[in-house]
N, C-alpha and C. Protein backbone atom coordinates (compact mmCIF):
# COMPACT_ATOMS: atom_id res chain seq x y z
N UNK A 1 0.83 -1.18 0.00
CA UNK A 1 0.00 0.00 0.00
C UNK A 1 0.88 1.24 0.00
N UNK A 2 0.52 2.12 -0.90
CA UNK A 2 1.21 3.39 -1.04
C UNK A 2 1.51 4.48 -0.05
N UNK A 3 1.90 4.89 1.21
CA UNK A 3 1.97 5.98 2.05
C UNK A 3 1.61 7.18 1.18
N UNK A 4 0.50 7.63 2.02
CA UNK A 4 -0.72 9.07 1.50
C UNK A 4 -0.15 10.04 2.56
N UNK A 5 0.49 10.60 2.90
CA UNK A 5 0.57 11.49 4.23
C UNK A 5 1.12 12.84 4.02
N UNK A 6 0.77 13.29 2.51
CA UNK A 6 1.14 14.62 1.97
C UNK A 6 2.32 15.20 1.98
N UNK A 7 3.34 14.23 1.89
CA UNK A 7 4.42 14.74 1.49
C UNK A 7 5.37 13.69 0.08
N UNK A 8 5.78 14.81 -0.93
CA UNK A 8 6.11 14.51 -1.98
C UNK A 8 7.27 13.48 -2.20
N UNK A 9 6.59 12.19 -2.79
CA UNK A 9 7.64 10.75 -2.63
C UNK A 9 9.16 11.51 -3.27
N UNK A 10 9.34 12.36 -3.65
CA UNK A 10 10.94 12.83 -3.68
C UNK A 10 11.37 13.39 -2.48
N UNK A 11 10.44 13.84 -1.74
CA UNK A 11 10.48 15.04 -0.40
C UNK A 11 10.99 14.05 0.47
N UNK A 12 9.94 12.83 0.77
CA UNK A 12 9.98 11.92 1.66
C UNK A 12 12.14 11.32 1.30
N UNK A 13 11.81 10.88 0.37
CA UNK A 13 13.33 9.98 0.10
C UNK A 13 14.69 11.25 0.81
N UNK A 14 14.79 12.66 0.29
CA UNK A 14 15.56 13.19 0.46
C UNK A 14 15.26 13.66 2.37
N UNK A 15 14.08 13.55 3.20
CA UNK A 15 14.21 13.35 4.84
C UNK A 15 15.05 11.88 5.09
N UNK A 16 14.39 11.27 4.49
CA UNK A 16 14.63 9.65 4.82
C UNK A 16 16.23 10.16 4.70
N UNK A 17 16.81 10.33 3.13
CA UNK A 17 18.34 9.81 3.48
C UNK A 17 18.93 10.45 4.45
N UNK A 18 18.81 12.05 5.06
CA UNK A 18 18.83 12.80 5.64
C UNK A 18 19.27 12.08 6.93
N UNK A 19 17.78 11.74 7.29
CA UNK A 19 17.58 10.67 8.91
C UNK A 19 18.15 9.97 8.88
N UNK A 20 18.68 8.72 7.86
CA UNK A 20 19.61 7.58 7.74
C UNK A 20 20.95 8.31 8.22
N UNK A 21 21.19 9.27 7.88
CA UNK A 21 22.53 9.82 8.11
C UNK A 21 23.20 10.38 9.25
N UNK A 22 21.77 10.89 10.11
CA UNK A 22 21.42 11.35 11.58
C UNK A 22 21.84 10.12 12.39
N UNK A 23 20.88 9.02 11.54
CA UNK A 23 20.89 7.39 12.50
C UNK A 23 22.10 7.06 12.56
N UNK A 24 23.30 7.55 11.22
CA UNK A 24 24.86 6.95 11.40
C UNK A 24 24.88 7.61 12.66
N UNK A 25 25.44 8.71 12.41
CA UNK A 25 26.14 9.38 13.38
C UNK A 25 25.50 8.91 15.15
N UNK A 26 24.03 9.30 15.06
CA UNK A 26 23.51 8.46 16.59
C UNK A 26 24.00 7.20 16.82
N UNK A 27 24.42 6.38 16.01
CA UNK A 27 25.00 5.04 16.28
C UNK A 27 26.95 5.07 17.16
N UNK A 28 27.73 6.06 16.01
CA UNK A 28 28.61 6.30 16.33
C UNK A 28 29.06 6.97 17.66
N UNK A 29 27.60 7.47 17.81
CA UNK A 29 28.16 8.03 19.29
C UNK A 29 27.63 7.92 20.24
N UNK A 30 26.69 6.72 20.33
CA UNK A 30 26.41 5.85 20.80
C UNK A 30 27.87 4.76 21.34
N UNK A 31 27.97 4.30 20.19
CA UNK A 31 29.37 3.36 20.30
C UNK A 31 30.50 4.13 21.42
N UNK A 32 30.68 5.58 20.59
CA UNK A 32 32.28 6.19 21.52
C UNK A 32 31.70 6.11 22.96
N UNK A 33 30.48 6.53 23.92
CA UNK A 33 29.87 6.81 24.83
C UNK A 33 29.77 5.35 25.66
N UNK A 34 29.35 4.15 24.98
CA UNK A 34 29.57 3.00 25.35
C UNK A 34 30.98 2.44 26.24
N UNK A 35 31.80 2.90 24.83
CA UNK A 35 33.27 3.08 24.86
C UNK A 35 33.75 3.55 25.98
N UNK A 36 33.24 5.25 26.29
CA UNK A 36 33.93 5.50 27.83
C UNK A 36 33.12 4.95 28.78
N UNK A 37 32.02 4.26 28.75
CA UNK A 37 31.57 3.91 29.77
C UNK A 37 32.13 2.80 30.67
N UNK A 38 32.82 1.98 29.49
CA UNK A 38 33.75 1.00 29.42
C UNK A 38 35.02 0.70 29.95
N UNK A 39 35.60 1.95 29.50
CA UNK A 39 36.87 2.17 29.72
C UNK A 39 37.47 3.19 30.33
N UNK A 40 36.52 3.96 30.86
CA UNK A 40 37.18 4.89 31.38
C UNK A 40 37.77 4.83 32.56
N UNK A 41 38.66 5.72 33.41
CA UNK A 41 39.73 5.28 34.52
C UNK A 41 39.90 6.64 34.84
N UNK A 42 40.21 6.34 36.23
CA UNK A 42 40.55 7.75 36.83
C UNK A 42 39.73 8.04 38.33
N UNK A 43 40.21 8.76 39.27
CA UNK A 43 39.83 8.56 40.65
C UNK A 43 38.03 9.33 40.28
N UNK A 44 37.64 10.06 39.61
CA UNK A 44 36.72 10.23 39.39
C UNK A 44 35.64 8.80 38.74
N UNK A 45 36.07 7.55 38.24
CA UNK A 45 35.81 6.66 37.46
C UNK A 45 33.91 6.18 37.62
N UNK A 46 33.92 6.06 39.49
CA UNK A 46 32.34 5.85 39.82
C UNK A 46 31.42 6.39 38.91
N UNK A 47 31.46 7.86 39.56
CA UNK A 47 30.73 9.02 39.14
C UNK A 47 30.73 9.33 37.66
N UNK A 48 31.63 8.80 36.39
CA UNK A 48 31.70 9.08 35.34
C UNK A 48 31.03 8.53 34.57
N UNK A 49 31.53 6.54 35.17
CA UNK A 49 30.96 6.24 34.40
C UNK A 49 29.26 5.51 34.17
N UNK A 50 28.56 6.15 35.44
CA UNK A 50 27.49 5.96 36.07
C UNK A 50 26.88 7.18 34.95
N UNK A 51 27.65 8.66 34.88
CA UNK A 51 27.34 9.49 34.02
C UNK A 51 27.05 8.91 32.20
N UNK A 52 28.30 8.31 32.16
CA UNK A 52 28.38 7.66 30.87
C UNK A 52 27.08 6.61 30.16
N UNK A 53 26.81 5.85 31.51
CA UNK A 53 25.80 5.05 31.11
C UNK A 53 24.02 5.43 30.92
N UNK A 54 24.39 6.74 31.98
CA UNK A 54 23.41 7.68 31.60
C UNK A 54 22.51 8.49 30.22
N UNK A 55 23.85 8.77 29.67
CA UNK A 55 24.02 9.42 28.18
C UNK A 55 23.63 7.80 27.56
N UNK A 56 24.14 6.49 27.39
CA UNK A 56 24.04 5.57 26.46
C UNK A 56 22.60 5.23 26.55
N UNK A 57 22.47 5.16 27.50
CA UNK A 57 20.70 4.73 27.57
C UNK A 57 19.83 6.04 26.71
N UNK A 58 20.10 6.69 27.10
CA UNK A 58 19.05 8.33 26.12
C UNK A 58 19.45 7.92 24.68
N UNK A 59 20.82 7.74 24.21
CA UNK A 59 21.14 7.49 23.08
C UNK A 59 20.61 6.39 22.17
N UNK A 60 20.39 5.51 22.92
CA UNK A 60 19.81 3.98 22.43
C UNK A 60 18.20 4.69 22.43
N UNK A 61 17.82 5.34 22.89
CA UNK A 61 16.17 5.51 22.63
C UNK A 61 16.11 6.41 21.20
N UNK A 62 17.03 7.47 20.90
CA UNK A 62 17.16 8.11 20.30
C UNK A 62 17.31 7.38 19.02
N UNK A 63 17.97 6.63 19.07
CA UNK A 63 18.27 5.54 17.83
C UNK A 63 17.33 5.15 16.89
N UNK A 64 16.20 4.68 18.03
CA UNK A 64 14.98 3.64 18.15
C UNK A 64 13.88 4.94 17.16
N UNK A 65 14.34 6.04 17.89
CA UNK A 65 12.90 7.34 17.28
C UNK A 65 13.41 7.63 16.36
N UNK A 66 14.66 7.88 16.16
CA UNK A 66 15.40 7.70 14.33
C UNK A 66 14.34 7.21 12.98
N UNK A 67 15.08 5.87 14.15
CA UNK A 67 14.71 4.40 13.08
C UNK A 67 12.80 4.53 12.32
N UNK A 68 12.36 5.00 13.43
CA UNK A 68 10.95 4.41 13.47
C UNK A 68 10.47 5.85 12.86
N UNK A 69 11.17 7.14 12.79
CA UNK A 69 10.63 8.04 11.83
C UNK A 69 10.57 7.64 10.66
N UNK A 70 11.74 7.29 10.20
CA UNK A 70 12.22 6.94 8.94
C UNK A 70 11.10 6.02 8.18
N UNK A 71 10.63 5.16 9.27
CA UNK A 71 9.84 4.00 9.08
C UNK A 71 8.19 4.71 8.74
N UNK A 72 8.14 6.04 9.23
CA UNK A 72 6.87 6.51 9.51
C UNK A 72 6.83 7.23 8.17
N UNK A 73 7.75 7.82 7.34
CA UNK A 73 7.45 7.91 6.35
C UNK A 73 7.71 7.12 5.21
N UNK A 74 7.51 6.11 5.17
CA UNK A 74 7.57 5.04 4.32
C UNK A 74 8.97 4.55 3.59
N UNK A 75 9.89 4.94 4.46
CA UNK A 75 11.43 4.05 3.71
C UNK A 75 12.27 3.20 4.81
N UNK A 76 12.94 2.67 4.53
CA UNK A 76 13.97 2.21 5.42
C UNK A 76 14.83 2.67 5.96
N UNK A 77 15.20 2.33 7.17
CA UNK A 77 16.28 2.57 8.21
C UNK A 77 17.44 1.72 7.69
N UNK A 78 18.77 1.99 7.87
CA UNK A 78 19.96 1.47 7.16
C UNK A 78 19.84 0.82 8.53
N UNK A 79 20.77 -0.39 8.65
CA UNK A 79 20.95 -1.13 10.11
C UNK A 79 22.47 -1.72 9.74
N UNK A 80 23.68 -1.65 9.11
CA UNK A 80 25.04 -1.93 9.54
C UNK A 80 25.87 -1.30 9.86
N UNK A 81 26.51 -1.61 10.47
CA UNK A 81 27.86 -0.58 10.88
C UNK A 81 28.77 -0.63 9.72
N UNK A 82 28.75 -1.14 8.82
CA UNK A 82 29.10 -0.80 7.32
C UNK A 82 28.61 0.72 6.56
N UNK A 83 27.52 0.66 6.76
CA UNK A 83 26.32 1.92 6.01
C UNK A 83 26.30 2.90 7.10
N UNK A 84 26.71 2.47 8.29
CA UNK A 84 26.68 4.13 9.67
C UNK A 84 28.06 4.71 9.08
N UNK A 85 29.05 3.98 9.05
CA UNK A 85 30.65 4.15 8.79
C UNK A 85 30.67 5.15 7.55
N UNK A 86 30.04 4.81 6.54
CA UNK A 86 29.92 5.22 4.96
C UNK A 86 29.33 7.11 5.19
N UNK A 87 28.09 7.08 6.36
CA UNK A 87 27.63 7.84 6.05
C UNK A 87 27.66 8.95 7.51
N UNK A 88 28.50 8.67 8.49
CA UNK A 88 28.91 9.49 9.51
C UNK A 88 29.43 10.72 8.94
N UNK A 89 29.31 11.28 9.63
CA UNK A 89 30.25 12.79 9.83
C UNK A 89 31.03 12.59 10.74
N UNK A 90 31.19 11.90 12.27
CA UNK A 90 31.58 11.72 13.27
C UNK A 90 32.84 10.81 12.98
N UNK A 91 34.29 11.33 13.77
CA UNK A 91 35.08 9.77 13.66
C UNK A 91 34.94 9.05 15.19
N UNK A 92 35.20 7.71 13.99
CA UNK A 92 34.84 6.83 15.31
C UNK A 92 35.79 6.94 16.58
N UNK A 93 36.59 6.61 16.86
CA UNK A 93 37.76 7.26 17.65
C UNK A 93 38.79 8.62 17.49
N UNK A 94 39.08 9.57 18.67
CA UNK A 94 39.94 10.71 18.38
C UNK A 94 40.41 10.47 19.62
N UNK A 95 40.11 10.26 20.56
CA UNK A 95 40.66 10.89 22.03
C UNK A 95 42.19 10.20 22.11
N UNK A 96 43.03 10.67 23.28
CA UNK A 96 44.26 10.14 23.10
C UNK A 96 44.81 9.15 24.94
N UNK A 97 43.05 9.83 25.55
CA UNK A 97 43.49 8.75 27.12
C UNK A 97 42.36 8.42 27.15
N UNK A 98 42.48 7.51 28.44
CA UNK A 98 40.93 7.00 29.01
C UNK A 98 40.18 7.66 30.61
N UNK A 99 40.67 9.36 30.49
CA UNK A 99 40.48 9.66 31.74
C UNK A 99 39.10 10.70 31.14
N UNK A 100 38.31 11.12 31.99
CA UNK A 100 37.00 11.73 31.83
C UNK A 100 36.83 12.92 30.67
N UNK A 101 38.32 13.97 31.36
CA UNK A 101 38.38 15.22 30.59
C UNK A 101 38.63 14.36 28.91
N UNK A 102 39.26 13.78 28.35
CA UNK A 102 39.62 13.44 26.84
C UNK A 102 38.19 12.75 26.20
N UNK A 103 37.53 11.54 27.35
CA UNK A 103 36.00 11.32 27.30
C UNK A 103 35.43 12.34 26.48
N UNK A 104 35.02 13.13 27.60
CA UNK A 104 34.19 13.60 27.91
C UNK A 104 34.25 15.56 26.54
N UNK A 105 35.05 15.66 26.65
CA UNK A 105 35.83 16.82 25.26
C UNK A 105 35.30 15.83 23.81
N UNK A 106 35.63 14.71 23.81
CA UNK A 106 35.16 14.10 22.26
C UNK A 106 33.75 13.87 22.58
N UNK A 107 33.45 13.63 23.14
CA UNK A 107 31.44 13.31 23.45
C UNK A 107 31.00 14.57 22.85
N UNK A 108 30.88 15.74 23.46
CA UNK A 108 31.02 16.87 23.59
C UNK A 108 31.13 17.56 21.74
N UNK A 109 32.14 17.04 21.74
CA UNK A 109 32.57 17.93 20.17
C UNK A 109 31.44 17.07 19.20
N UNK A 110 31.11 15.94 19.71
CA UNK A 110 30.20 14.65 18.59
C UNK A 110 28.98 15.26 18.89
N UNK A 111 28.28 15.70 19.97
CA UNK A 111 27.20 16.27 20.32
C UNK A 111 27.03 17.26 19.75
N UNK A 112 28.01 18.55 19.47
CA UNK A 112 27.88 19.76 18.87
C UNK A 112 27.46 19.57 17.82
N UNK A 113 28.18 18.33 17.08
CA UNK A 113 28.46 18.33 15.57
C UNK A 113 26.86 17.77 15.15
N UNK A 114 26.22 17.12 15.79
CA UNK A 114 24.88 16.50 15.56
C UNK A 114 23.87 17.61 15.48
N UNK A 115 24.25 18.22 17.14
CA UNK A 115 23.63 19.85 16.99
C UNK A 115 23.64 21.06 15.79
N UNK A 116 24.31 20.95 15.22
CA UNK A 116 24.59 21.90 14.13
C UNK A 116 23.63 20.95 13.03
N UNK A 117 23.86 20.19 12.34
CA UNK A 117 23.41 19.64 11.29
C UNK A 117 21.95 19.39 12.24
N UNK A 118 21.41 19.05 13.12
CA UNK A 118 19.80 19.03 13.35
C UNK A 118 19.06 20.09 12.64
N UNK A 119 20.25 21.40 13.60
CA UNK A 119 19.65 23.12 13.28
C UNK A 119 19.44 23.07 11.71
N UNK A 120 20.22 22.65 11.18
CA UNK A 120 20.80 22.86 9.94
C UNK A 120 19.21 22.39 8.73
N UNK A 121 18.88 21.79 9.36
CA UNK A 121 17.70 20.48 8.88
C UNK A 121 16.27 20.76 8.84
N UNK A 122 16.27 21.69 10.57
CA UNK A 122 14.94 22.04 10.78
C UNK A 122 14.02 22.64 9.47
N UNK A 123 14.50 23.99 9.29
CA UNK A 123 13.63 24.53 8.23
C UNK A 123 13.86 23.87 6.47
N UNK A 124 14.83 23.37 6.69
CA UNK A 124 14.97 22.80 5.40
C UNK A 124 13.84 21.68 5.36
N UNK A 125 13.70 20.41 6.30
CA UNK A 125 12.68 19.37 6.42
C UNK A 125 10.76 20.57 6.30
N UNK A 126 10.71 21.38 6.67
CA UNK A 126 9.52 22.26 6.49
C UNK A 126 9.24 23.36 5.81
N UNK A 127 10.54 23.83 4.83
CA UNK A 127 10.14 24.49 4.13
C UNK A 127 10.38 24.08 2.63
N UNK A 128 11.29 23.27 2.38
CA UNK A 128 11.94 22.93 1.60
C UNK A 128 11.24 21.39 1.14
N UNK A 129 11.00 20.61 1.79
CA UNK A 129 10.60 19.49 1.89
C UNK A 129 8.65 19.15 2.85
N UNK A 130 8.08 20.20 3.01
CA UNK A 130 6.95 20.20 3.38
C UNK A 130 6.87 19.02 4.33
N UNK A 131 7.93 18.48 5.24
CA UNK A 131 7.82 17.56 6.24
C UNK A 131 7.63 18.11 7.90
N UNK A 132 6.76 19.07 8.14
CA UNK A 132 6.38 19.33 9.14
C UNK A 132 6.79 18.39 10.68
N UNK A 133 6.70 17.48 10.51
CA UNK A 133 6.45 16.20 11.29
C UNK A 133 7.99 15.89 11.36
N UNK A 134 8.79 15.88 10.45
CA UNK A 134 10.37 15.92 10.82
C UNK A 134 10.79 16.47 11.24
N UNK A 135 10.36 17.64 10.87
CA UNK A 135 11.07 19.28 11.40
C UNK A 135 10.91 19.52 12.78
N UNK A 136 9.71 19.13 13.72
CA UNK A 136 9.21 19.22 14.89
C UNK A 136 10.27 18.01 15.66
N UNK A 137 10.28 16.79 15.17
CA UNK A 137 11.09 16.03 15.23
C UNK A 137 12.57 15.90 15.42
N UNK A 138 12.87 16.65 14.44
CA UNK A 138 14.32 17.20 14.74
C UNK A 138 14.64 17.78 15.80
N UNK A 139 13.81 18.65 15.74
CA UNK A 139 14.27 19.96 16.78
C UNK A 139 13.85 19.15 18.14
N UNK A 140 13.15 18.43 18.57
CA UNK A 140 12.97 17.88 19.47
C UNK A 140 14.28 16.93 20.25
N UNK A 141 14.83 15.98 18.69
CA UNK A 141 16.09 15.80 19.11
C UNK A 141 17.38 16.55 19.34
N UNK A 142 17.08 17.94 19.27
CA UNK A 142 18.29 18.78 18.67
C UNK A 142 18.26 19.30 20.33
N UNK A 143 16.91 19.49 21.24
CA UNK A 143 16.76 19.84 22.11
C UNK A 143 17.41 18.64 22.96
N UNK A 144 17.22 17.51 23.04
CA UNK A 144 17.81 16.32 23.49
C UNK A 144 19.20 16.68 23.77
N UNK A 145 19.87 16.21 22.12
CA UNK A 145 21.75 16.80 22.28
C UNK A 145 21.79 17.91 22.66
N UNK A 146 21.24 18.86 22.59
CA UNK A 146 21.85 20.19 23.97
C UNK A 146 21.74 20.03 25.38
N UNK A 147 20.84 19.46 26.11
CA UNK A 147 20.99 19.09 27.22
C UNK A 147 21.96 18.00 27.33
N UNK A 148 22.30 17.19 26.69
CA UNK A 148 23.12 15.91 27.18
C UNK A 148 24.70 16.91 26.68
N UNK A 149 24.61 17.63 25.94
CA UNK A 149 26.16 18.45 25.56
C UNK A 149 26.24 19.53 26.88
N UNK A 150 25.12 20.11 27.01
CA UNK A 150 25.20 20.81 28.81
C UNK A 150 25.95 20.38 29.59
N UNK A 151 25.01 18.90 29.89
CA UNK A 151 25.92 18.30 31.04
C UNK A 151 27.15 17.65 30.70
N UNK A 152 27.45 17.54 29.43
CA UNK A 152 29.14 17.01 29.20
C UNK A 152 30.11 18.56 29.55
N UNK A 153 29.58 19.71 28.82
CA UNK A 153 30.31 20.25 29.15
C UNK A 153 30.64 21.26 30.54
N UNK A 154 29.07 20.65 31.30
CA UNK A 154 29.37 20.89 32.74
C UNK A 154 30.80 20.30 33.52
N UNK A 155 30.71 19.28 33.24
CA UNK A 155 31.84 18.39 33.64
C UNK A 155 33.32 18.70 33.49
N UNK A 156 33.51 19.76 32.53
CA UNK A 156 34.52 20.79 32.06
C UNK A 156 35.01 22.22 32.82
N UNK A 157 34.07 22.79 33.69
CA UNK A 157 33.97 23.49 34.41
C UNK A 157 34.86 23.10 35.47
């Protein structure tokens, strides 16, 4: 059955690849965040990485509302770490220790970088692409990564 939901099957494909590309990067930094949750060290270590696991859990939901937009306007969600890799902006590793501040500075810079391209998206998904419903969407997640980049770069203070 054809998806009717008033937005133009070229409109739809160019959100979709859009979101697929959002979903890399949420994956990737997902992964690095995992990563320090993992590995991180340092007399601060409790408190970090209790923080860390904090951020991975929001991230994994975030994933999920990605996925299932994508799904809501009638295309597919990419699902390998082959096709996240291809289509990140984010690198997968930069930091050079495993102590909070090097953490917690690359989280931080991956969060910004998501932040910018959300902003970047909003009016383009609603004016450009008559996807109302993304655009609200976005910005909803865009509101997400600023609070979770808050408190990373609280931790900097």
């Amino acid at each position: 059955m054809k998806t009717q939901i008033g937005i133009k099957p070229e409109n739809s494909v160019k959100v979709a690849d859009i979101l697929n590309k959002l979903l890399s990067d949420e994956h990737v930094l997902y992964i690095k965040t995992r990563n320090a949750h993992w590995n991180i060290e340092g007399s601060d270590f409790a408190a970090v990485h209790k923080f860390f696991e904090n951020q991975y859990i929001q991230l994994e939901e975030i994933i999920d509302l990605v996925a299932e937009r994508i799904r809501s306007i009638d295309h597919y969600a990419i699902g390998t770490m082959e096709d996240y890799l291809k289509l990140t902006q984010l690198n997968e590793e930069s930091r050079e220790n495993n102590d909070s501040i090097s953490f917690i500075k690359d989280l931080n810079g991956d969060h910004e970088a998501v932040i910018i391209e959300l902003r970047e998206n909003i009016n383009r998904f609603a004016n450009d692409y008559n996807d109302m419903g993304s655009s609200d969407f976005i910005t909803g997640l865009m509101e997400k990564h600023e609070k979770m980049a808050w408190m990373l770069r609280a931790h900097l203070k």
